[in-house]
Structure formats: structure tokens, C-alpha cells
PDB file of N, CA and C in Angstrom:
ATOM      1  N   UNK A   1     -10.982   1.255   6.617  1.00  0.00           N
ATOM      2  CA  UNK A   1     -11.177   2.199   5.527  1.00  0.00           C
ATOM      3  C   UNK A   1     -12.665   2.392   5.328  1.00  0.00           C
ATOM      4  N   UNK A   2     -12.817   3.658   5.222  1.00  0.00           N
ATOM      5  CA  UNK A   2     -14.669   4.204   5.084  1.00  0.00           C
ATOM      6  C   UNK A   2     -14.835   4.164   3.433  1.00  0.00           C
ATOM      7  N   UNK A   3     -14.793   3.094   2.638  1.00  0.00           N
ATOM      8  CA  UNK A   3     -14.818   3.084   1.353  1.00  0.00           C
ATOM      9  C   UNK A   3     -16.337   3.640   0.999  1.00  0.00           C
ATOM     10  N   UNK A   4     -17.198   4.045   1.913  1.00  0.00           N
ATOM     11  CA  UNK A   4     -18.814   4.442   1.671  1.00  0.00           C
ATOM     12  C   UNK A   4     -18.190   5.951   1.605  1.00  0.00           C
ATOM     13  N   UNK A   5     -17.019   6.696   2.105  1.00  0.00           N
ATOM     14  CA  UNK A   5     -17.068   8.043   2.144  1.00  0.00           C
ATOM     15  C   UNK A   5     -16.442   8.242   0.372  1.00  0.00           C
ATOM     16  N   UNK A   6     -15.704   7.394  -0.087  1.00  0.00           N
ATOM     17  CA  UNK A   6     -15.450   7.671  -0.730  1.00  0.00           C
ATOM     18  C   UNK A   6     -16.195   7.116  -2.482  1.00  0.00           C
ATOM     19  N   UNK A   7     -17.390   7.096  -1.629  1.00  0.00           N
ATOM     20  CA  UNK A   7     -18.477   6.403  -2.943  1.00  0.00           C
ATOM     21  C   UNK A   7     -18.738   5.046  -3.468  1.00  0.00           C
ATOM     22  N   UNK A   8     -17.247   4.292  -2.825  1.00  0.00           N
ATOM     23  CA  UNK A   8     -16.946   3.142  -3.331  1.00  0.00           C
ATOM     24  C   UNK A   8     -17.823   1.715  -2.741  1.00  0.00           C
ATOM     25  N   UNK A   9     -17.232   0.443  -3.626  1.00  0.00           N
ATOM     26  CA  UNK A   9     -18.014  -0.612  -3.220  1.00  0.00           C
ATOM     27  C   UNK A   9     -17.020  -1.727  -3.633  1.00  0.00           C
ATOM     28  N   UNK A  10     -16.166  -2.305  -2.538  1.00  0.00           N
ATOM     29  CA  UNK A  10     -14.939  -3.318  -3.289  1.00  0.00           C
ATOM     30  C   UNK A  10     -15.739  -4.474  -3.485  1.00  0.00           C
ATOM     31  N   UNK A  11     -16.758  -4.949  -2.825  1.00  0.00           N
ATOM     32  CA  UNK A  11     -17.925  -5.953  -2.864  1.00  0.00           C
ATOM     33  C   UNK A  11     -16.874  -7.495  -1.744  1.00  0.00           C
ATOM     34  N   UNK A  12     -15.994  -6.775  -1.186  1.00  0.00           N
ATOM     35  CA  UNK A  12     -15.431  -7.585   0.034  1.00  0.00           C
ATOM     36  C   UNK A  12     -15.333  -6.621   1.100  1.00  0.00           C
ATOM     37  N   UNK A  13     -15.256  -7.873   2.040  1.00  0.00           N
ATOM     38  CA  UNK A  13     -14.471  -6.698   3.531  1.00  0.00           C
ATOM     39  C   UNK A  13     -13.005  -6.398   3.272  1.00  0.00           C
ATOM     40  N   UNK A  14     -12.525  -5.373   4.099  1.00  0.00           N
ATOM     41  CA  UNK A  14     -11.025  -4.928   3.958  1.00  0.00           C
ATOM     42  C   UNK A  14     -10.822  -4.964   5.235  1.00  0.00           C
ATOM     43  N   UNK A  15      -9.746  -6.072   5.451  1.00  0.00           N
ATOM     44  CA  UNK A  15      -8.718  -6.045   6.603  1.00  0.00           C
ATOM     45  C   UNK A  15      -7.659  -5.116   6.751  1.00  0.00           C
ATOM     46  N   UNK A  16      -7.364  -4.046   7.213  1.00  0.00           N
ATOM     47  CA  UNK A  16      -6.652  -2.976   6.635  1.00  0.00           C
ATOM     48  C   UNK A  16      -4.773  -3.789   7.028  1.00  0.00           C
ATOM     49  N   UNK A  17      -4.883  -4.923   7.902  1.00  0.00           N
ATOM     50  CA  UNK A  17      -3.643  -5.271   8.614  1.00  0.00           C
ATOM     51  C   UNK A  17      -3.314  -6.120   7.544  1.00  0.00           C
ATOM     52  N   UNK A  18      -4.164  -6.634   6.604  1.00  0.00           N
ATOM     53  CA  UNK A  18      -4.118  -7.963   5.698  1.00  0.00           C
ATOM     54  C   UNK A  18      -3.672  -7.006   4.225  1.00  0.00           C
ATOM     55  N   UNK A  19      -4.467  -5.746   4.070  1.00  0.00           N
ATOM     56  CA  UNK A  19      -4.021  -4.711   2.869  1.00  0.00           C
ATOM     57  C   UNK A  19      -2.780  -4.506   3.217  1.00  0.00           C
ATOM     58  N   UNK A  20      -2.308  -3.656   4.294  1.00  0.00           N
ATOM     59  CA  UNK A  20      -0.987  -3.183   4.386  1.00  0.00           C
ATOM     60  C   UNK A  20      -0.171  -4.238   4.044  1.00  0.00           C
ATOM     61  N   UNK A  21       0.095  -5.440   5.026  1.00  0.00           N
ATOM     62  CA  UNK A  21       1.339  -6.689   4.440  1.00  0.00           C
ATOM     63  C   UNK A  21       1.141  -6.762   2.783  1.00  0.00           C
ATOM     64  N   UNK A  22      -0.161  -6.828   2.271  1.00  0.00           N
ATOM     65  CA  UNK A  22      -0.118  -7.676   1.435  1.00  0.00           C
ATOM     66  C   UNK A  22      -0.110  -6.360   0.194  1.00  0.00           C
ATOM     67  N   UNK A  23      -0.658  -5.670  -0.034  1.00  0.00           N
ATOM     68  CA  UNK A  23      -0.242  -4.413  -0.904  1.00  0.00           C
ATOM     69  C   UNK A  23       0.249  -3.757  -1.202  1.00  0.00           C
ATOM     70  N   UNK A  24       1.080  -3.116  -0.027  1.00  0.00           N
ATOM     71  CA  UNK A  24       1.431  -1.480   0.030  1.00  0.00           C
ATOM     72  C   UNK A  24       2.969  -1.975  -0.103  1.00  0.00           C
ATOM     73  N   UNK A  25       2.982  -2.679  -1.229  1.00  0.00           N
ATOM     74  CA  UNK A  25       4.793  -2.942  -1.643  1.00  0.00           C
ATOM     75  C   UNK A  25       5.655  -1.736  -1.490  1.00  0.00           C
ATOM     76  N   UNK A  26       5.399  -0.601  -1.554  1.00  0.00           N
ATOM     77  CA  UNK A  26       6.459   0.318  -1.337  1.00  0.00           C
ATOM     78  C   UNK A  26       6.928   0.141  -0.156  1.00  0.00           C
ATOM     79  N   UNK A  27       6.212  -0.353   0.904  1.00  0.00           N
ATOM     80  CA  UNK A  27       7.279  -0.083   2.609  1.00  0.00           C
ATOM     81  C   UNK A  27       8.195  -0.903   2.538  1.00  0.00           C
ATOM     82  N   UNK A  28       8.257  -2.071   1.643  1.00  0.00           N
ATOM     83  CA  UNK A  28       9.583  -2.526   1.823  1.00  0.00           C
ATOM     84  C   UNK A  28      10.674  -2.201   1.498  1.00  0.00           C
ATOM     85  N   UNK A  29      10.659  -1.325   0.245  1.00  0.00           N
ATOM     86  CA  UNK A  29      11.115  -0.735  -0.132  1.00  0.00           C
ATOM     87  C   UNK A  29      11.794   0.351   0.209  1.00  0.00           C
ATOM     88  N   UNK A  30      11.073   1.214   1.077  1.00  0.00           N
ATOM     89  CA  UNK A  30      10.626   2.339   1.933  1.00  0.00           C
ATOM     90  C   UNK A  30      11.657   1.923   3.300  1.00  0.00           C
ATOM     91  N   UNK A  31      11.865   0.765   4.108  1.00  0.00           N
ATOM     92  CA  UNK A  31      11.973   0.453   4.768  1.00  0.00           C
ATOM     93  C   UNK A  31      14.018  -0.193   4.473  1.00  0.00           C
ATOM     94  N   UNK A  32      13.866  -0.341   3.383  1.00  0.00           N
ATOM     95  CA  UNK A  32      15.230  -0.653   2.921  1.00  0.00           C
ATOM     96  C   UNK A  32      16.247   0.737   2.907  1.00  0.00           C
ATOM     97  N   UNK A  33      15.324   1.724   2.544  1.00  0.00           N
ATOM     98  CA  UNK A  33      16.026   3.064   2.062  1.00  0.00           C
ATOM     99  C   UNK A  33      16.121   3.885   3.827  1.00  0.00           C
ATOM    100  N   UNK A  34      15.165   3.214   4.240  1.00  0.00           N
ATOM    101  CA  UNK A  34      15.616   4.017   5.961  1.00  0.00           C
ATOM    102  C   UNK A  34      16.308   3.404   6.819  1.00  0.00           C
ATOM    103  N   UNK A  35      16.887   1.926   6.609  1.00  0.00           N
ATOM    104  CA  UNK A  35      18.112   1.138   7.433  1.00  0.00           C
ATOM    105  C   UNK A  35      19.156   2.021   7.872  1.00  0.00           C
ATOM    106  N   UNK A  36      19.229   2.146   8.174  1.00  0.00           N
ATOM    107  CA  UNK A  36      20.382   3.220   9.311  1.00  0.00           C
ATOM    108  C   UNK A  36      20.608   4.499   9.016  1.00  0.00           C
ATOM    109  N   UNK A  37      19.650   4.722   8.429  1.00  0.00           N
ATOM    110  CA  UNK A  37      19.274   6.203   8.927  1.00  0.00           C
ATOM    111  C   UNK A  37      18.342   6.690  10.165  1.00  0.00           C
ATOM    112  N   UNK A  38      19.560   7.914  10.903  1.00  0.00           N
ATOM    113  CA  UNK A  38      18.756   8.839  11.966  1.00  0.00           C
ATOM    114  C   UNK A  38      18.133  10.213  12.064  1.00  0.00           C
ATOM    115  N   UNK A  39      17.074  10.452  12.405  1.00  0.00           N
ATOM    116  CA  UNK A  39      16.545  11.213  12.253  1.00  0.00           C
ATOM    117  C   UNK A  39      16.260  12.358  13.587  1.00  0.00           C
ATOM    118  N   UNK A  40      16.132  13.485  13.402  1.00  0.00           N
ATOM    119  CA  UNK A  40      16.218  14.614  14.860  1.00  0.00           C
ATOM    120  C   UNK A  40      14.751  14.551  15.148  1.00  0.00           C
ATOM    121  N   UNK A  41      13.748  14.662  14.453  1.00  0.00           N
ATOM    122  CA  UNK A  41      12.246  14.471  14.631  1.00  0.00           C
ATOM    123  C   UNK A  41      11.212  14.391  13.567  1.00  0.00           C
ATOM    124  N   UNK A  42      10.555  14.111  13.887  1.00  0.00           N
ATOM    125  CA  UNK A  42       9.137  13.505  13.042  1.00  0.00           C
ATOM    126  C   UNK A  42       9.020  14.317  11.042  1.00  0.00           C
ATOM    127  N   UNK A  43       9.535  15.885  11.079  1.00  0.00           N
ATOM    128  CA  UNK A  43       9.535  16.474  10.175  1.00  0.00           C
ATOM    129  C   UNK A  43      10.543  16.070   9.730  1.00  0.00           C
ATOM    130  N   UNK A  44      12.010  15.381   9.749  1.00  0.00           N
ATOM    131  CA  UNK A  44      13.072  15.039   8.952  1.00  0.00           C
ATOM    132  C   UNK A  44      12.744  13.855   8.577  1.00  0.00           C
ATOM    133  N   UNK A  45      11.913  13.133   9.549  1.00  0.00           N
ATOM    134  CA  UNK A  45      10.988  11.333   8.742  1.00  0.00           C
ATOM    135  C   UNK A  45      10.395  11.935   7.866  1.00  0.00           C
ATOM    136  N   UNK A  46       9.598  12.697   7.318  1.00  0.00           N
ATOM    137  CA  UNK A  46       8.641  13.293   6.622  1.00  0.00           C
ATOM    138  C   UNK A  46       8.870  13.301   5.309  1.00  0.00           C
ATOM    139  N   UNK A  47      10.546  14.099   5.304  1.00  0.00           N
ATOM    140  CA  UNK A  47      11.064  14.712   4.433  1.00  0.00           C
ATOM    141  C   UNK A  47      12.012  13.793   3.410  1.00  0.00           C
ATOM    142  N   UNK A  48      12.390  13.168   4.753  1.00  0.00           N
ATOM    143  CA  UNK A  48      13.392  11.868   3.577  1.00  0.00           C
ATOM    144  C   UNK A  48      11.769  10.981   3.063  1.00  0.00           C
ATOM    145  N   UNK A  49      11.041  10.634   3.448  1.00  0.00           N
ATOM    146  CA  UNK A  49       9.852   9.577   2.872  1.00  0.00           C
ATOM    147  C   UNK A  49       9.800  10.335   1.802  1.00  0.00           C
ATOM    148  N   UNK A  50       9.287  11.889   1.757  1.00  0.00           N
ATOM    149  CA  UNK A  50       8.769  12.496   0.404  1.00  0.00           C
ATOM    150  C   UNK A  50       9.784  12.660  -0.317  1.00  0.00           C
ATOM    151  N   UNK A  51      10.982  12.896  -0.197  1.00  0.00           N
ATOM    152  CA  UNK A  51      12.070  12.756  -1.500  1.00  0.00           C
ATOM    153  C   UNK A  51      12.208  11.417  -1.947  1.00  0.00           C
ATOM    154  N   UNK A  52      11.907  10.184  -1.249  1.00  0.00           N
ATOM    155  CA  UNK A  52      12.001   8.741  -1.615  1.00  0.00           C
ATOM    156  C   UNK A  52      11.142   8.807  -2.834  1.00  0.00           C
ATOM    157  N   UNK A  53      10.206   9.144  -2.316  1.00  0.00           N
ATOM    158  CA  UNK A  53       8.572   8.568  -2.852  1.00  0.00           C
ATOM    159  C   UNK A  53       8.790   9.373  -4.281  1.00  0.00           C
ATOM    160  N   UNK A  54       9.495  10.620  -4.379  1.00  0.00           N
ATOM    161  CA  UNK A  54       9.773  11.190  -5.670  1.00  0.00           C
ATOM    162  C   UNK A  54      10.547  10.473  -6.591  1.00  0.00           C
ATOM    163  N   UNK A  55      11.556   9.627  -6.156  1.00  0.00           N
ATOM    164  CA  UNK A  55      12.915   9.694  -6.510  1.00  0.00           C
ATOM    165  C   UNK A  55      12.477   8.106  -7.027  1.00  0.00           C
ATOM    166  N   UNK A  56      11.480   7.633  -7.198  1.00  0.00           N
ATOM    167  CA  UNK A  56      10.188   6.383  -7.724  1.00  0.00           C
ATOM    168  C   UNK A  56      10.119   6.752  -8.776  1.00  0.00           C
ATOM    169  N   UNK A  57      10.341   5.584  -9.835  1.00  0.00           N
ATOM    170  CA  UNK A  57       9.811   5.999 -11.016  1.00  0.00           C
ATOM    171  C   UNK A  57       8.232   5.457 -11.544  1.00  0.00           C
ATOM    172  N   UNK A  58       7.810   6.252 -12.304  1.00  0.00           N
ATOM    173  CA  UNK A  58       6.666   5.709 -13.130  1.00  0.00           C
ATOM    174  C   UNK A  58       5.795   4.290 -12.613  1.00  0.00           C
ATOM    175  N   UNK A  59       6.977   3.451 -13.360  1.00  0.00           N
ATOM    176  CA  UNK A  59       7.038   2.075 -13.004  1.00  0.00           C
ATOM    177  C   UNK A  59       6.577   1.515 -11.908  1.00  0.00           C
ATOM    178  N   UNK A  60       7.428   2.154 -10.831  1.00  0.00           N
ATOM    179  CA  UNK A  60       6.947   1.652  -9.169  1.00  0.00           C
ATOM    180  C   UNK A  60       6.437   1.542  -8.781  1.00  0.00           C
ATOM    181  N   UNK A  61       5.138   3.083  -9.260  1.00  0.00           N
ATOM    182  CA  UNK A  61       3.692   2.866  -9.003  1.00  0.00           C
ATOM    183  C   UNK A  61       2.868   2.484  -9.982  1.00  0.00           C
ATOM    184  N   UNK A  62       2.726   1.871 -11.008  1.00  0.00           N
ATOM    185  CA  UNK A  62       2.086   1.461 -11.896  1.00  0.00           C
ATOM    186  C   UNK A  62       1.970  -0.389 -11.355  1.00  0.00           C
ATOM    187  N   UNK A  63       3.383  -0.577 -10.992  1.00  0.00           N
ATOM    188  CA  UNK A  63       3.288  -2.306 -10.370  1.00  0.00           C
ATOM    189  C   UNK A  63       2.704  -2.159  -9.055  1.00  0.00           C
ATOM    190  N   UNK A  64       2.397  -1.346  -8.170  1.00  0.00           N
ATOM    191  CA  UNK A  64       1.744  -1.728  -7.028  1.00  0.00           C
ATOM    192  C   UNK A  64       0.248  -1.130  -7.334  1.00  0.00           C
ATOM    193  N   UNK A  65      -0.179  -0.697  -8.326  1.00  0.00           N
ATOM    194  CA  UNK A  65      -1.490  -0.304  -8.427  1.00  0.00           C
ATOM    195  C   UNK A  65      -1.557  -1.758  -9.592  1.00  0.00           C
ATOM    196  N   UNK A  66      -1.120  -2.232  -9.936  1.00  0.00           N
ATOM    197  CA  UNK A  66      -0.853  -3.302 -10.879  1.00  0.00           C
ATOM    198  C   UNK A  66      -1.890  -4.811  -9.887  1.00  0.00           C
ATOM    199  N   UNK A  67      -0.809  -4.496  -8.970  1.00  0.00           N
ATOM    200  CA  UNK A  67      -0.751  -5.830  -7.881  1.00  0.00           C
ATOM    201  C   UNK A  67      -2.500  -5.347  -7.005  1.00  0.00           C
ATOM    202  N   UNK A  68      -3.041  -4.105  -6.823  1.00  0.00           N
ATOM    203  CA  UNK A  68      -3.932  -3.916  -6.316  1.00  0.00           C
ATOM    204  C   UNK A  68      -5.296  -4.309  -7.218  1.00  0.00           C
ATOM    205  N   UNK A  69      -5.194  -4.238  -8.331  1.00  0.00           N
ATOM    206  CA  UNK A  69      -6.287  -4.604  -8.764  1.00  0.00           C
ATOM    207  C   UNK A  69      -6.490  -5.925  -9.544  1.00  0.00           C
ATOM    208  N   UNK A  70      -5.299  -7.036  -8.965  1.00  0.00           N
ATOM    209  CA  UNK A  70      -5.154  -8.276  -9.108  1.00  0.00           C
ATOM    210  C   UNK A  70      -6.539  -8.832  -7.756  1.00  0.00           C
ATOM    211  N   UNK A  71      -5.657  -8.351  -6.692  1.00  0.00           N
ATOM    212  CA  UNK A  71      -6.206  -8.471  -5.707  1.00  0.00           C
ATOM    213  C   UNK A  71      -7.711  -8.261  -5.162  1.00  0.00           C
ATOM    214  N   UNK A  72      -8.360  -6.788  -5.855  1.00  0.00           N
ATOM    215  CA  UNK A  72      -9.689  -6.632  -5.869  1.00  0.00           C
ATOM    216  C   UNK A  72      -9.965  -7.698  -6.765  1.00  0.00           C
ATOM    217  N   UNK A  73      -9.755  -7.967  -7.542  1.00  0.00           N
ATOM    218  CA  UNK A  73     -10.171  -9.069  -8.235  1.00  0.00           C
ATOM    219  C   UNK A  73     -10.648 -10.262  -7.912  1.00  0.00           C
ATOM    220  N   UNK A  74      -9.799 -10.491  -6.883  1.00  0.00           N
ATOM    221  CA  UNK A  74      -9.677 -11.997  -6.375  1.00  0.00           C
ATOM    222  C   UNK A  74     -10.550 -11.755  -5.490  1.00  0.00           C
ATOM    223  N   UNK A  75     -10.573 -10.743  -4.775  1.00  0.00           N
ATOM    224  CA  UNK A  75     -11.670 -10.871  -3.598  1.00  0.00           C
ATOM    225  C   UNK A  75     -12.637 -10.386  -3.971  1.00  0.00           C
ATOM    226  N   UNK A  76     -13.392 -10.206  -5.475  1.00  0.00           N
ATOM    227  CA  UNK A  76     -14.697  -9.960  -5.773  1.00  0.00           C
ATOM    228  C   UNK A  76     -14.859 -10.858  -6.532  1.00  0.00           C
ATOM    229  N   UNK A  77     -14.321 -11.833  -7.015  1.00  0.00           N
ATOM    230  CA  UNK A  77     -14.426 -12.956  -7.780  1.00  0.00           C
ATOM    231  C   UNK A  77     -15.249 -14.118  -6.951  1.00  0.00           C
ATOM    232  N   UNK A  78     -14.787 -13.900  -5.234  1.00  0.00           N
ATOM    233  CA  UNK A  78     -14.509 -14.967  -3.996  1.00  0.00           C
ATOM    234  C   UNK A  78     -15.838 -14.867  -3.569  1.00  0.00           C
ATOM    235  N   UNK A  79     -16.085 -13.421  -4.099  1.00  0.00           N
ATOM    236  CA  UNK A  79     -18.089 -12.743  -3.083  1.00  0.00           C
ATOM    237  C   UNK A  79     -17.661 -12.235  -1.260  1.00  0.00           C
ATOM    238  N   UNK A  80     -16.187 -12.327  -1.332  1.00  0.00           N
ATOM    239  CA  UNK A  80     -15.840 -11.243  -0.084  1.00  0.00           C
ATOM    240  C   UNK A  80     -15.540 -12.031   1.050  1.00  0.00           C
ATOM    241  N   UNK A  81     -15.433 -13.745   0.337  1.00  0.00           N
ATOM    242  CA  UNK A  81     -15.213 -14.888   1.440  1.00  0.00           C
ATOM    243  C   UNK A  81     -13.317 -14.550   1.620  1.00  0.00           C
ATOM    244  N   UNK A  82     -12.909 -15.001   2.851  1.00  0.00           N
ATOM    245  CA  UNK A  82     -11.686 -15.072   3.158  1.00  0.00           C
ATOM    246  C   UNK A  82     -10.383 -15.421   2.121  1.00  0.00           C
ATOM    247  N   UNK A  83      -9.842 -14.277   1.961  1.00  0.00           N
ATOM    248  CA  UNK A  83      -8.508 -15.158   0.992  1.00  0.00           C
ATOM    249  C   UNK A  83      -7.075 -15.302   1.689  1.00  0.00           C
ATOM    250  N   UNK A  84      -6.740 -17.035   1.394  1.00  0.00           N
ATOM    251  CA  UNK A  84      -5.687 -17.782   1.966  1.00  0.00           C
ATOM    252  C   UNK A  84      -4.347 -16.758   0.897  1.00  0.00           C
ATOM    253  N   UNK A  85      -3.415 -16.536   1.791  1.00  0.00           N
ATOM    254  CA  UNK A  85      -1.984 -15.954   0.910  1.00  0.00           C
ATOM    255  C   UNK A  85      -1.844 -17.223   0.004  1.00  0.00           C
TER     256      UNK A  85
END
């Protein structure tokens, strides 16, 4: 992530493989709702994700932006040293 394009400064490094597992709580979620479902091509993946992602309430994203700035926390608290799960 180019956090300089976007002005920013988390005051750690970002592992983007260590963000995804550890943040982006919706794919499990995400990932529950696409269990056996098939799809004809890339635009019908598209389409069921964006009716999912609607069909989220309030809530859903308020706890994973919740859980994200637990996390900046911890790793600006640390000075950007390694954090153990």
C-alpha cells in the first residue's frame, strides 16, 4: 500500500498479507456467502460480491473499521516493531 499517495503516515510498516488475514473480516464472511455458488464469469463474481456487500448492515462495517483502528494502535504504540497474533 502507497500510504505516501494517499497523504498518510501509519508510523509502522504494512504487511499487506499480515492486513488482509488479520483485518479485512468481511472475506470470511464473504467467503461463507460464496460456498457453492457458480458463476459463468468474472462480471457475475462482481455482482453477487456487490449485492453482498449491500445487503451488510451499518454494524458490519463499523466493527471492522472498529477492529482497524485497534490495530493501528497497537502498531504505533510498538514504534512499527513486529506484532506477534
Amino acid at each position: 500500500m502507497d500510504e505516501n499517495r494517499l497523504g498518510l503516515n501509519l508510523g509502522c510498516k504494512v504487511d499487506a498479507v499480515t492486513l488482509t488475514n488479520q483485518t479485512f473480516h468481511l472475506f470470511g464472511s464473504l467467503k461463507q456467502h460464496l460456498i457453492g455458488k457458480h458463476f459463468a464469469d468474472d462480471n457475475d463474481v462482481q455482482h453477487e460480491i456487490l449485492l453482498w456487500m449491500r445487503q451488510q448492515p451499518t454494524e458490519f462495517y463499523a466493527a471492522g473499521i472498529g477492529a482497524l483502528i485497534e490495530r493501528w494502535d497497537k502498531c504505533i504504540n510498538i514504534g512499527g516493531d513486529y506484532v506477534q497474533k
